[in-house]
N, C-alpha and C. Protein backbone atom coordinates (compact mmCIF):
# COMPACT_ATOMS: atom_id res chain seq x y z
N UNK A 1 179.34 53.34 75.42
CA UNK A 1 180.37 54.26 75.85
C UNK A 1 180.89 53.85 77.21
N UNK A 2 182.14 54.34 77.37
CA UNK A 2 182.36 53.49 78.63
C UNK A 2 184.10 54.97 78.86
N UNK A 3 184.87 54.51 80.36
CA UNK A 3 186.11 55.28 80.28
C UNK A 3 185.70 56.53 80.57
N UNK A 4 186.87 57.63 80.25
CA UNK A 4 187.15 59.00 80.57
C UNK A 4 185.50 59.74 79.95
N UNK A 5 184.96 59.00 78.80
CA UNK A 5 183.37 59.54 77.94
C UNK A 5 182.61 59.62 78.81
N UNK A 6 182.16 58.58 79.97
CA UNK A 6 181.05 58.68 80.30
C UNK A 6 181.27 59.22 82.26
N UNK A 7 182.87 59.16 82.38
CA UNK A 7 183.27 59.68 83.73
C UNK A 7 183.22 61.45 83.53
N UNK A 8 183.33 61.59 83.12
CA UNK A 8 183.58 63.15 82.99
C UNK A 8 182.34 63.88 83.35
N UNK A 9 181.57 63.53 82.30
CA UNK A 9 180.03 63.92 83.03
C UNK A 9 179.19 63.43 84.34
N UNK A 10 179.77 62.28 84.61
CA UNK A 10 179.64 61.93 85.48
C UNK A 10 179.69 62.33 86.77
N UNK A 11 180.89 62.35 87.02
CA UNK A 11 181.95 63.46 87.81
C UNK A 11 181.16 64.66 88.05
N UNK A 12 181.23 65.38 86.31
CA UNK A 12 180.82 67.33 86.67
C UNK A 12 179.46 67.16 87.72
N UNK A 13 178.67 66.08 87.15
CA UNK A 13 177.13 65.93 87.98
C UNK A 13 177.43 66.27 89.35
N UNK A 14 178.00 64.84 89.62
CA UNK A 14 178.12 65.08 91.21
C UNK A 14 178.75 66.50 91.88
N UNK A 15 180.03 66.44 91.25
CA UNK A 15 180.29 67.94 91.88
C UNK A 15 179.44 69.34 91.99
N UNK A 16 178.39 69.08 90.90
CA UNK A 16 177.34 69.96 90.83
C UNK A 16 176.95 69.80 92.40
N UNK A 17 175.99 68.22 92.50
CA UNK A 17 175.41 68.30 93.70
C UNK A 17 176.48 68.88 94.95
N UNK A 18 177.49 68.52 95.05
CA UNK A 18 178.22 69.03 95.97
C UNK A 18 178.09 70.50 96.25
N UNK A 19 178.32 71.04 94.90
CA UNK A 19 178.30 72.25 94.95
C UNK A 19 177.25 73.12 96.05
N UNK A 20 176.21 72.24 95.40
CA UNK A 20 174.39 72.65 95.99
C UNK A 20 174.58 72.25 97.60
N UNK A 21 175.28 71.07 97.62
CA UNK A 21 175.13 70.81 99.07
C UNK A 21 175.55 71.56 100.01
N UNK A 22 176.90 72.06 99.76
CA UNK A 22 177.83 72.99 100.42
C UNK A 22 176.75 74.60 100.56
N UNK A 23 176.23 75.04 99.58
CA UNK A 23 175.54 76.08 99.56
C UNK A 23 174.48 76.33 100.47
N UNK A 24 173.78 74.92 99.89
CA UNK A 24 172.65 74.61 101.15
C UNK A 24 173.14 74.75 102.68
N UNK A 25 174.49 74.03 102.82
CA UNK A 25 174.58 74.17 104.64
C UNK A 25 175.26 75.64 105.31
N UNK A 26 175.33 76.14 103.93
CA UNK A 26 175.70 77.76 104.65
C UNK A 26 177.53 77.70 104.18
N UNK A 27 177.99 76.67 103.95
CA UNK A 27 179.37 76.69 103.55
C UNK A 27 179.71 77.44 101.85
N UNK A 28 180.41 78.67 102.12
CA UNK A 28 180.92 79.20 100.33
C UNK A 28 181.56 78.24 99.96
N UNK A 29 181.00 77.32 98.87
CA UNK A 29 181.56 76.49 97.97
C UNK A 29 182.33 77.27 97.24
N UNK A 30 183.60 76.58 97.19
CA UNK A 30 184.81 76.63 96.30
C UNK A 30 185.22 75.28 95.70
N UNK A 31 186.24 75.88 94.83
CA UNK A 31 186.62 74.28 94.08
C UNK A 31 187.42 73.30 95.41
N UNK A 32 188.21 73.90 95.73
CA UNK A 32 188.69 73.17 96.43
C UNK A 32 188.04 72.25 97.92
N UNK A 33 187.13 73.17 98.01
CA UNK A 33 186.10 72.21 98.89
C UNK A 33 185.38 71.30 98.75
N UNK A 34 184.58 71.21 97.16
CA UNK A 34 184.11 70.49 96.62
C UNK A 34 185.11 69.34 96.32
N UNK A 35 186.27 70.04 95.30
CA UNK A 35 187.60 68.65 95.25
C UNK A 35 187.18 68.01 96.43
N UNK A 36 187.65 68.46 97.74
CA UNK A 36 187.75 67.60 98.50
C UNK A 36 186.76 66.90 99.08
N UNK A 37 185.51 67.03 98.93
CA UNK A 37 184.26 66.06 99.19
C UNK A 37 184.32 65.37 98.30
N UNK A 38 184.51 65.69 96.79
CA UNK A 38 184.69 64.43 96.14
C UNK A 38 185.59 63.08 96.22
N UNK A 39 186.89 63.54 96.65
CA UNK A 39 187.81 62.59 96.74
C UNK A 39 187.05 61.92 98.18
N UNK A 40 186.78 62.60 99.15
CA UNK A 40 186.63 61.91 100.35
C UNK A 40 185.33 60.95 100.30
N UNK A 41 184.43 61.34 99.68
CA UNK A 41 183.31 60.55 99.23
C UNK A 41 183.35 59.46 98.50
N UNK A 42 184.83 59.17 97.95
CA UNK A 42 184.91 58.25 96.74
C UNK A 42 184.75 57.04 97.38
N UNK A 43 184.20 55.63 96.54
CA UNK A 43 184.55 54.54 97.28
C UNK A 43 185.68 53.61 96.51
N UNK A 44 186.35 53.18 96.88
CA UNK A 44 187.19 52.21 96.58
C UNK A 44 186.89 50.85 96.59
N UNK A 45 186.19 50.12 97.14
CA UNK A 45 186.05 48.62 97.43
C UNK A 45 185.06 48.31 96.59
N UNK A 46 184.37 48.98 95.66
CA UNK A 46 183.22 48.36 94.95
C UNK A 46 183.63 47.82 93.64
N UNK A 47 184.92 47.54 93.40
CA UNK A 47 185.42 46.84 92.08
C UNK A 47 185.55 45.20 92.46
N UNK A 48 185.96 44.41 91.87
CA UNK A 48 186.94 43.10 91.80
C UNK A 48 187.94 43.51 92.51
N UNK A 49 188.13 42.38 93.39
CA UNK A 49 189.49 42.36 93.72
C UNK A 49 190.89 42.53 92.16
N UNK A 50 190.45 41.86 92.08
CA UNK A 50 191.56 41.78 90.72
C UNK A 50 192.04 43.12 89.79
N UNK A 51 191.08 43.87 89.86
CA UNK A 51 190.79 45.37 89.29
C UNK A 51 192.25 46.10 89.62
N UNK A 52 193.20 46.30 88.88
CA UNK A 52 194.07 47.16 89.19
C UNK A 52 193.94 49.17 89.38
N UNK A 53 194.28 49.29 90.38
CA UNK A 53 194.03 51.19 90.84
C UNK A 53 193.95 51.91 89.41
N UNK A 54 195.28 51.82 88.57
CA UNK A 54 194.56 52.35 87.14
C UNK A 54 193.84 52.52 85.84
N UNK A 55 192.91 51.11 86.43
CA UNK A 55 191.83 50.93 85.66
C UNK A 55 190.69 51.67 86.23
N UNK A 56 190.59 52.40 87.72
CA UNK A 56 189.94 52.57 88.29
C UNK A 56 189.80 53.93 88.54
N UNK A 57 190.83 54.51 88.65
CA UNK A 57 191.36 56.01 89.32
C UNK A 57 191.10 55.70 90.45
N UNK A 58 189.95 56.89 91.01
CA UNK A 58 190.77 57.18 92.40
C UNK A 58 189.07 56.33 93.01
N UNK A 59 188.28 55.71 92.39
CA UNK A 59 187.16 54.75 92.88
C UNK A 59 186.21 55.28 92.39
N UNK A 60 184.94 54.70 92.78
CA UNK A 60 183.62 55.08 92.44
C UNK A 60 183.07 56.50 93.32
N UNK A 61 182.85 57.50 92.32
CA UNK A 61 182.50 58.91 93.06
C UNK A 61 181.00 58.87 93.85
N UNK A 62 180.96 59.46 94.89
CA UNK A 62 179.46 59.39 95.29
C UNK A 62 178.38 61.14 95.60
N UNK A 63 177.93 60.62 94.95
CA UNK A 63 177.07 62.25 95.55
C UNK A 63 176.30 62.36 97.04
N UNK A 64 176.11 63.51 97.60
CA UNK A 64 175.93 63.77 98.49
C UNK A 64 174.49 63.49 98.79
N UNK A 65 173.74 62.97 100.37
CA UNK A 65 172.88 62.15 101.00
C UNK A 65 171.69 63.29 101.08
């Protein structure tokens, strides 16, 4: 499996942890807070150069430390 199959769950995971993380530091998690740790957490440089942006979306998501 590979694509949108195995990103999706992927994704919900981490935002889970986000979720937890935000909770943990005393911050009311909302979507939009979480959105935005996700996007800001993302990495971009861990493909091929050659890799075009929409093979990629928006990079490799990372969960929280």
């Amino acid at each position: 499996m590979s694509g949108t199959s195995m990103a999706c769950p992927h994704v919900a995971g981490v935002a889970a942890l986000w979720w937890e993380e935000r909770r943990q530091a005393g911050v009311a998690p909302d979507v939009k807070n979480v959105a935005a740790e996700l996007l800001s957490s993302t990495r971009r440089r861990v493909f091929d150069e050659t890799t075009i942006e929409i093979d990629i979306g928006q990079g490799l998501v990372t969960a929280p430390q």
